[in-house]
Protein backbone atom coordinates (compact mmCIF):
# COMPACT_ATOMS: atom_id res chain seq x y z
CA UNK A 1 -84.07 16.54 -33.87
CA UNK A 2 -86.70 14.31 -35.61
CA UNK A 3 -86.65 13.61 -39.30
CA UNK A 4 -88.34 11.02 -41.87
CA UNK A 5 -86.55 10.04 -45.38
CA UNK A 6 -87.79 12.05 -48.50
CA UNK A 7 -86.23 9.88 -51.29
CA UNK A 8 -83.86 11.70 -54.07
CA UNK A 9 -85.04 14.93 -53.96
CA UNK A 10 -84.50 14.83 -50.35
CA UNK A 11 -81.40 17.49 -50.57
CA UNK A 12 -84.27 19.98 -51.08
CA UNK A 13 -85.68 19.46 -47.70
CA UNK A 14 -82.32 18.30 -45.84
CA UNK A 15 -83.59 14.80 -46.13
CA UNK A 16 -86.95 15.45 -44.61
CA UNK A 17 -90.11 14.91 -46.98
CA UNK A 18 -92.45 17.62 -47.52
CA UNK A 19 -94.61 16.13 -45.11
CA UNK A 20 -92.36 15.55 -42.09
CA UNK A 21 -91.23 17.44 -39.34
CA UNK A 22 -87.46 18.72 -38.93
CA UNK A 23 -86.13 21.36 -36.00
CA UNK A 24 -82.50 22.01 -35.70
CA UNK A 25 -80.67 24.32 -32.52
CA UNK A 26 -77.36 25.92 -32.22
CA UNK A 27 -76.16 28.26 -29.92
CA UNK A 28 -72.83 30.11 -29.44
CA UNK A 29 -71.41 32.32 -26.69
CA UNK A 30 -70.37 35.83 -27.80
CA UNK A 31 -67.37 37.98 -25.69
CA UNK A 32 -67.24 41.43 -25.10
CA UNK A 33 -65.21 43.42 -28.53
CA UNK A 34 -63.12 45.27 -25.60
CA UNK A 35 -61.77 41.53 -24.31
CA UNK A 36 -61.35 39.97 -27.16
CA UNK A 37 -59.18 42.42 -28.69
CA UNK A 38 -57.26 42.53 -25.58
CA UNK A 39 -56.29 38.70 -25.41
CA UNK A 40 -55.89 39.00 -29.49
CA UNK A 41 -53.34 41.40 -28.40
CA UNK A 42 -51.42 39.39 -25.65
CA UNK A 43 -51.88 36.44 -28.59
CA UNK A 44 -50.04 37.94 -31.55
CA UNK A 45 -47.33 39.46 -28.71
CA UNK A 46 -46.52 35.71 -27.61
CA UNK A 47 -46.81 34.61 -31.60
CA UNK A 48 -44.08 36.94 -32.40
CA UNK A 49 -41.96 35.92 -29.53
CA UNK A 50 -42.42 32.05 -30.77
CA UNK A 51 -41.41 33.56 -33.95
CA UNK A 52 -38.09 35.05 -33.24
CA UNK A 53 -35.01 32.72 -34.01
CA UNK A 54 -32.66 30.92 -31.37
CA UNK A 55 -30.67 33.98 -29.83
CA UNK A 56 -27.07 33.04 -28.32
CA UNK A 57 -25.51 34.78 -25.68
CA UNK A 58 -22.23 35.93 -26.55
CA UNK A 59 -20.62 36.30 -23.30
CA UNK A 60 -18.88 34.40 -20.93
CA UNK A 61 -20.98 32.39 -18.98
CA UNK A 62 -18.20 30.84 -16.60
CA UNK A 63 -15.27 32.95 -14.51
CA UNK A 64 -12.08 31.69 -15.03
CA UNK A 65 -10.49 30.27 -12.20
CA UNK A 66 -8.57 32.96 -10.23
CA UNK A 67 -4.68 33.72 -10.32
CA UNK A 68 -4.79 33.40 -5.94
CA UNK A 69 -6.15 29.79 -6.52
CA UNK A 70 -3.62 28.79 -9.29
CA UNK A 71 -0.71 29.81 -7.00
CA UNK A 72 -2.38 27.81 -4.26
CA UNK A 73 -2.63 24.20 -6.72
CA UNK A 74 0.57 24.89 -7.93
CA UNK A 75 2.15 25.24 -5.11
CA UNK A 76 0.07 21.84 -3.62
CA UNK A 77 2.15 19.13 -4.89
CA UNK A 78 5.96 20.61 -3.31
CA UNK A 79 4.08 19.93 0.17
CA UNK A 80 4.63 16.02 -0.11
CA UNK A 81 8.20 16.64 -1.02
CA UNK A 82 8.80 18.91 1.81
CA UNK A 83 7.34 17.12 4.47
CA UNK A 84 8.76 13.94 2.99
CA UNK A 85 12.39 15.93 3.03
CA UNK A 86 11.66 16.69 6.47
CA UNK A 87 10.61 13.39 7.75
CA UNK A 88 13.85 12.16 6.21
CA UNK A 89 16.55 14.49 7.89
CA UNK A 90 14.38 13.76 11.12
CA UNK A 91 14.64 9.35 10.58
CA UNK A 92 18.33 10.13 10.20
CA UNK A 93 18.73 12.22 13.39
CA UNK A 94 16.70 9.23 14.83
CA UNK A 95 18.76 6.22 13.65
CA UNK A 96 21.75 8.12 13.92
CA UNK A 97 21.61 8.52 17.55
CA UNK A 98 19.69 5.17 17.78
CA UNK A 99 22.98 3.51 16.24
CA UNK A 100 24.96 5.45 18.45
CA UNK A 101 24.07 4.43 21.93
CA UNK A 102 26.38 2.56 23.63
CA UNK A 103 26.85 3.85 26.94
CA UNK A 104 28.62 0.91 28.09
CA UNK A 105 30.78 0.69 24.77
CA UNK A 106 32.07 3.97 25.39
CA UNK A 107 32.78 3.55 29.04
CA UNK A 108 34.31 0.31 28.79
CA UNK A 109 38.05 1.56 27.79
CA UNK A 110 38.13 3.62 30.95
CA UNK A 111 36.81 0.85 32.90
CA UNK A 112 39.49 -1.45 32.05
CA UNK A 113 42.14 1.05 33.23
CA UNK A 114 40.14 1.99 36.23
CA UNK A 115 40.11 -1.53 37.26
CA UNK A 116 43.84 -2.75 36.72
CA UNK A 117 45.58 -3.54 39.99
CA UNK A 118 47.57 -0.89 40.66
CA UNK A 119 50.55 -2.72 41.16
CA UNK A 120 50.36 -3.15 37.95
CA UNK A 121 50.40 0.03 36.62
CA UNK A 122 52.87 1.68 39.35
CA UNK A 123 56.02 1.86 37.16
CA UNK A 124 53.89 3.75 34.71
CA UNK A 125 53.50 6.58 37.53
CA UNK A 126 57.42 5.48 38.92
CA UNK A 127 60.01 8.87 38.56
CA UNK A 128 62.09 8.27 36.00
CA UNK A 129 65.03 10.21 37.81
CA UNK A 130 64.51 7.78 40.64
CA UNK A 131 68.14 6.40 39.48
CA UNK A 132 69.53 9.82 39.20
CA UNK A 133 68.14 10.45 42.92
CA UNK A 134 69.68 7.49 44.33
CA UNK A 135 72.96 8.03 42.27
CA UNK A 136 73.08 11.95 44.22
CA UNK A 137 72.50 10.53 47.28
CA UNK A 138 75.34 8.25 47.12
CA UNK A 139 77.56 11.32 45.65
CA UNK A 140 76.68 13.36 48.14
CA UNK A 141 77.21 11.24 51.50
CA UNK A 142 80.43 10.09 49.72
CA UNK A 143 81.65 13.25 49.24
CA UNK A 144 80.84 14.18 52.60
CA UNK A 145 82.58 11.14 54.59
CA UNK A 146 86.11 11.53 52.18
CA UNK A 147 85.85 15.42 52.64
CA UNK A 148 84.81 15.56 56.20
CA UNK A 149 84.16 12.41 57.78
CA UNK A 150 86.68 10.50 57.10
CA UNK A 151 89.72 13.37 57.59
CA UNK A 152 88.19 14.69 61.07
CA UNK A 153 88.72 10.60 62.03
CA UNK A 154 91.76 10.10 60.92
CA UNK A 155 93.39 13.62 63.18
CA UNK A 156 91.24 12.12 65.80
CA UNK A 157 93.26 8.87 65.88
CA UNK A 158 96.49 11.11 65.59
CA UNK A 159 95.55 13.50 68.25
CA UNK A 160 95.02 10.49 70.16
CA UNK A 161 98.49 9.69 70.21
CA UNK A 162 97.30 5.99 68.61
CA UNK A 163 95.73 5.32 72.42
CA UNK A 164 96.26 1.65 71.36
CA UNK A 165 99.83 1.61 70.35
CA UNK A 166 98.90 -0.07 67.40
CA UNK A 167 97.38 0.72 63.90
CA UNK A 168 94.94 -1.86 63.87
CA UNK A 169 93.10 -0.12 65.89
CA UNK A 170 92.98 3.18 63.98
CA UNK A 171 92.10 1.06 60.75
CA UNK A 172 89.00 -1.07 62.59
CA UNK A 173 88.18 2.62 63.28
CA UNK A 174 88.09 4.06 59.71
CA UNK A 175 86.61 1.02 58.24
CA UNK A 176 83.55 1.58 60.76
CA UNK A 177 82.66 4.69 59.37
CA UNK A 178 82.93 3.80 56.06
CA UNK A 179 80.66 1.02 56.64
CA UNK A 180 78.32 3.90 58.85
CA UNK A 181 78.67 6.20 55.53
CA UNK A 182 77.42 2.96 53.55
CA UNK A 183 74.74 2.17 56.05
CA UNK A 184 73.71 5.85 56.04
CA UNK A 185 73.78 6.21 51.93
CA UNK A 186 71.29 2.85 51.88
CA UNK A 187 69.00 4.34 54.34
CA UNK A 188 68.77 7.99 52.71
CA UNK A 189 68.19 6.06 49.11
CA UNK A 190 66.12 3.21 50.47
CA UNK A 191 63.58 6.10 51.53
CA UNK A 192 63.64 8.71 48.57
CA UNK A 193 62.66 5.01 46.85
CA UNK A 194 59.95 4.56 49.29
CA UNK A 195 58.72 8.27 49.06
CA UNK A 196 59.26 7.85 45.11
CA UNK A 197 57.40 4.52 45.39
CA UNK A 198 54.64 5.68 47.58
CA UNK A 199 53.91 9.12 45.21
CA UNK A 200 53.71 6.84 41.76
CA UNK A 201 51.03 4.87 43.71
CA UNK A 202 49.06 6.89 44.98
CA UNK A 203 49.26 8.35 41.31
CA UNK A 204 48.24 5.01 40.09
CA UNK A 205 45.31 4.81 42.42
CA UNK A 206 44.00 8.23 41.32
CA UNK A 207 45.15 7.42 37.67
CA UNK A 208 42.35 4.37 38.12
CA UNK A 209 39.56 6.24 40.02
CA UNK A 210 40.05 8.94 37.44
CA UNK A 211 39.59 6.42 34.27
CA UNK A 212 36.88 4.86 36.37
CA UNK A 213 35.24 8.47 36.71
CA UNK A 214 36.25 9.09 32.94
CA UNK A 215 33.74 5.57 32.39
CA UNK A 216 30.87 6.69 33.95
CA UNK A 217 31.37 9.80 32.13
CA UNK A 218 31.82 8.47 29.06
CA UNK A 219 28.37 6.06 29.22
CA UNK A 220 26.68 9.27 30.32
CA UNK A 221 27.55 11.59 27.68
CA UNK A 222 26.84 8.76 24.85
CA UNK A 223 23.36 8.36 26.46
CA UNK A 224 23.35 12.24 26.09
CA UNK A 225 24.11 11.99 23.01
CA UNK A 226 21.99 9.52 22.44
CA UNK A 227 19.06 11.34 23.81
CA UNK A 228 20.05 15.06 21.69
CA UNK A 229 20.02 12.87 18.56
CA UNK A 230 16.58 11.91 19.02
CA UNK A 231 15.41 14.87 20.52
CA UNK A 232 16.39 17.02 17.68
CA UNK A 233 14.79 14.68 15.18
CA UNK A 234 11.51 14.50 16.87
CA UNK A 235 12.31 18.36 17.02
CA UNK A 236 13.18 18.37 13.41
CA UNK A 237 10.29 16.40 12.83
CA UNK A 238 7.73 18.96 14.56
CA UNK A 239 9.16 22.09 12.89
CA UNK A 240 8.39 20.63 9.85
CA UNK A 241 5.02 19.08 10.48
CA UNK A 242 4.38 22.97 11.89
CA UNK A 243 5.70 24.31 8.82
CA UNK A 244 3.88 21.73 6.60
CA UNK A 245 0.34 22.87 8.22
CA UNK A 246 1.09 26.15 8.16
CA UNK A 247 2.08 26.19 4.14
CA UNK A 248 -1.35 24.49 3.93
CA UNK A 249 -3.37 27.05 6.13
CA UNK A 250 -1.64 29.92 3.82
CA UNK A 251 -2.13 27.92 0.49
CA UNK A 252 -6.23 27.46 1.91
CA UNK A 253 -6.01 31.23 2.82
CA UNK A 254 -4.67 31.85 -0.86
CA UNK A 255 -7.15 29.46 -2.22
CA UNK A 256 -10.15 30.73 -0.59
CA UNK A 257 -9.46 34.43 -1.72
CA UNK A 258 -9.38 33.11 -5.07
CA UNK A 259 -12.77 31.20 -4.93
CA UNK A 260 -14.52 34.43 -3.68
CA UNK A 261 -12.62 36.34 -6.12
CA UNK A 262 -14.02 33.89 -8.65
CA UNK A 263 -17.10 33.73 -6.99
CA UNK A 264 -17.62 37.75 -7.40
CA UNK A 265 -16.54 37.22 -11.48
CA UNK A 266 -19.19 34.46 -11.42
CA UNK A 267 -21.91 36.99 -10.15
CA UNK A 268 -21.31 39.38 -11.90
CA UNK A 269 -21.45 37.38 -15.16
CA UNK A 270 -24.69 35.74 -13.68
CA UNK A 271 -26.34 39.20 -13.11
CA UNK A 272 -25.44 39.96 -17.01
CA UNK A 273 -26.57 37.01 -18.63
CA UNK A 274 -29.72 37.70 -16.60
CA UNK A 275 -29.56 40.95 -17.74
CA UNK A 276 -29.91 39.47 -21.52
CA UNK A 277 -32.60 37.15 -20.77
CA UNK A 278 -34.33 39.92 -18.88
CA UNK A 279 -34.40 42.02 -21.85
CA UNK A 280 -34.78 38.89 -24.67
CA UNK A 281 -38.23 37.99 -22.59
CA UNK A 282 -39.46 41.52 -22.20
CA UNK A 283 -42.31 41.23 -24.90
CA UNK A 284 -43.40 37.32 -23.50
CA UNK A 285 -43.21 39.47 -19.92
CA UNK A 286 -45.11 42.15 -20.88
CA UNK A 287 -47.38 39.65 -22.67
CA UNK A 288 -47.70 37.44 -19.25
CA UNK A 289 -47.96 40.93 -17.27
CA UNK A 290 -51.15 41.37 -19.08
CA UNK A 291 -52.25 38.10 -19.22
CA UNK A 292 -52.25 38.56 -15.49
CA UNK A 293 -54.24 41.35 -15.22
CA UNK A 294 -57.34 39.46 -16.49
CA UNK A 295 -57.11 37.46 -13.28
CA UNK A 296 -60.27 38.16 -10.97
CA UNK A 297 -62.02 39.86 -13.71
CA UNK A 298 -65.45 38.83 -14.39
CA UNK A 299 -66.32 39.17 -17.76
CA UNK A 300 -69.57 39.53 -19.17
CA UNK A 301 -70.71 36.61 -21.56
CA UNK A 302 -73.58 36.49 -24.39
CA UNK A 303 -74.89 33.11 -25.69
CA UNK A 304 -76.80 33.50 -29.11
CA UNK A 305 -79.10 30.22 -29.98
CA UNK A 306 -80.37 29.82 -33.65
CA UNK A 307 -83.46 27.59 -34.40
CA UNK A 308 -84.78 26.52 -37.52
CA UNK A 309 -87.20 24.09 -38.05
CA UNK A 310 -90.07 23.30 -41.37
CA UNK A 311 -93.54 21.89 -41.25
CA UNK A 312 -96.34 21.67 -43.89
CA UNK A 313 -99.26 22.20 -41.46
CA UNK A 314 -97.85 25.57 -40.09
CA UNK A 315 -94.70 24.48 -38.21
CA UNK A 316 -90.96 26.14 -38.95
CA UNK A 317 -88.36 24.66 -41.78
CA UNK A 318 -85.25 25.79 -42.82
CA UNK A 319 -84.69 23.13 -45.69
CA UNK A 320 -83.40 24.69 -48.93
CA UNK A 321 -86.58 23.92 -50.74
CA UNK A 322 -88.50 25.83 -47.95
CA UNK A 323 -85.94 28.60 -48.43
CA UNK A 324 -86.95 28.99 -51.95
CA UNK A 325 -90.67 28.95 -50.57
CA UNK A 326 -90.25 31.69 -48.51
CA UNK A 327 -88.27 33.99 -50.72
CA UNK A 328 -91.47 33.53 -53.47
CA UNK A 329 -90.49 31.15 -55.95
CA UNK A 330 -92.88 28.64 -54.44
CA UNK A 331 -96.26 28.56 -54.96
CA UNK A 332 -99.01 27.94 -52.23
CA UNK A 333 -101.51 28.98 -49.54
CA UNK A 334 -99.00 32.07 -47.38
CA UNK A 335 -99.71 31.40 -43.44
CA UNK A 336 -97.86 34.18 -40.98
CA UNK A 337 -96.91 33.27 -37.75
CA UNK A 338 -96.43 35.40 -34.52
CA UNK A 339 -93.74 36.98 -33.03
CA UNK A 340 -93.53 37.75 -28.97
CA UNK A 341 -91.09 40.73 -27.32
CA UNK A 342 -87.43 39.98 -26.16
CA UNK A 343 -86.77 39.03 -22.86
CA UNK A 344 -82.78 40.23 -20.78
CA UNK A 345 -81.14 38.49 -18.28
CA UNK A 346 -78.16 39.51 -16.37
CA UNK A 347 -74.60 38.69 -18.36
CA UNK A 348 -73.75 35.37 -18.40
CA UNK A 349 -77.05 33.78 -18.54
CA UNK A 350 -78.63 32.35 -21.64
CA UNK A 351 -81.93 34.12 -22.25
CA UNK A 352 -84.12 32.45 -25.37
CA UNK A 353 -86.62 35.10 -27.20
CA UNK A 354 -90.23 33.77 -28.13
CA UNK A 355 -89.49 32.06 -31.90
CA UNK A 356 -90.44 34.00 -34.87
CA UNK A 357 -92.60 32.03 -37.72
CA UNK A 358 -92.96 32.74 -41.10
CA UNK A 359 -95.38 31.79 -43.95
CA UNK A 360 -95.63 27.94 -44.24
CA UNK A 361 -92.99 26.98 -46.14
CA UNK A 362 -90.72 29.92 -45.52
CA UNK A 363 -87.87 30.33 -43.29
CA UNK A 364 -88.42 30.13 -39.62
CA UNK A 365 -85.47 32.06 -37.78
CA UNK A 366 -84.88 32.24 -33.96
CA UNK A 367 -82.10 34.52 -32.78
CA UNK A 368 -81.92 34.63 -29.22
CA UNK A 369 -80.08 37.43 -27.99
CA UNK A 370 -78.88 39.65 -24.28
């Protein structure tokens, strides 16, 4: 656009003197009525949307934790306490059977008897009717000589007729078997002695191989016992390590059939607060539905251009001053211009028409149109 200053009365011609030149343009593009009423549409949808106050959900939003889980945590912290009562009985089994072995300890009593001389310990194994023994003996072969011996002697030396003539003779004869009888009673106790003797020690001798059996006996069973003490604690100490790990697998078990029991609550309060938004964004969805429906569309455009321009040797003005000009007020010399057919291009294109003039001074309009 070209102008040139017009001093204070300048308004009348938009600043331009009388005898300067002044063209102004503008254009705008024009939309189809049918689209713009659609998008208006999908516009006052999404304003009424933005419109509508905060909404709160007023349902859960979070599934309580289920009952199978609760059981499980509660029953959590008696674990420790079990395995630690366990653990316990099985440390005392342990120490108890630890403390406990002595093999030799327990042997060593026996040993002592087993290994005693055994002439030592005879008289503990000697009959004590050893004296009554050796008392019958003596009784008994005494008995016998004055009831039998000793007459069938004496009505020997009678029968004899006292061979000697004297009764020295029958006396040096009774004395010898009294002193035979005496001989004979020694013998007959000197050997129930020896028998008695020989019987307490062999009984002595198996007395000691029986403590000394009795020893290793002894040591063996303490190392038995021993060994059963720590066996059943490290037995003890497996059942409840087993039963420890299998309360936990069953509290897991219970645990994890309370998660997906929760788990299902939690959907299924998911699905309805979707549900809610679902139907709280049904207009805006709608609205974007449609929105989407424009996409691959081509739609047909107009561009309209407007020209004015004012000249005082026959070229176009649109000043107010030429305004009044054209409508008559003016005075002056009329001049008409020319006006050319409209041209069409396919939509979307700009096409210009041929501009239209009017008398000089008057209004020169362009309208370009499809």
């Amino acid at each position: 656009m070209s102008t040139s200053a017009g001093g204070a009365l300048a308004f009348l011609n938009q600043g331009v003197t009388p005898g300067a030149t002044s063209n102004y343009s503008q254009s705008s593009t024009q939309l189809p009525s049918w689209y713009t009423d659609y998008t208006s549409q999908i516009l006052n949808t999404a304003a009424q949307f933005a419109a509508q106050p905060y909404q709160t959900y007023q349902g859960p939003r979070i599934a309580q934790q289920d009952q199978l889980t609760q059981d499980a945590y509660s029953q959590a912290p008696a674990l420790s306490s079990t395995a630690s009562g366990n653990t316990q009985a099985a440390s005392n089994l342990i120490q108890q059977g630890a403390s406990s072995n002595n093999p030799l300890g327990a042997a060593q009593p026996y040993l002592n008897s087993g290994t005693t001389p055994t002439y030592d310990t005879v008289n503990s194994y000697m009959n004590p009717y050893n004296q009554d023994v050796t008392s019958a003996i003596a009784n008994a072969a005494n008995t016998n000589f004055n009831n039998y011996t000793l007459p069938a002697l004496q009505s020997s030396i009678i029968g004899s007729g006292n061979i000697t003539g004297s009764s020295t003779e029958g006396a040096n004869l009774i004395e010898n078997a009294e002193q035979q009888n005496e001989q004979n009673i020694n013998n007959a106790q000197s050997q129930a002695l020896q028998s008695g003797y020989n019987s307490s020690l062999t009984a002595a001798q198996a007395g000691a191989q029986n403590n000394l059996t009795a020893a290793s006996t002894a040591g063996q069973l303490n190392s038995q016992g021993t060994t059963n003490a720590i066996n059943a604690g490290s037995a003890l100490s497996n059942v409840g390590t087993q039963g420890q790990a299998n309360q936990i697998a069953a509290e897991n078990q219970e645990n994890t059939l309370g998660q997906q029991n929760q788990g299902y609550n939690q959907s299924n309060l998911n699905l309805a607060y979707q549900d809610y938004l679902n139907q709280l964004n049904y207009p805006l969805t709608q609205a974007s539905e449609m929105q989407s429906a424009l996409n691959g569309i081509q739609v047909p455009e107009a561009t309209v251009q407007y020209q004015y321009g004012n000249s005082l040797n026959g070229s176009t003005t649109s000043s107010p001053l030429n305004t009044l000009l054209g409508t008559g007020v003016g005075t002056g010399a009329i001049n008409t211009g020319t006006s050319t057919g409209i041209s069409t291009a396919n939509p979307g294109n700009t096409v210009t028409t041929p501009t239209t003039f009017y008398r000089k001074g008057g209004l020169a309009h362009l309208r370009n149109s499809r």
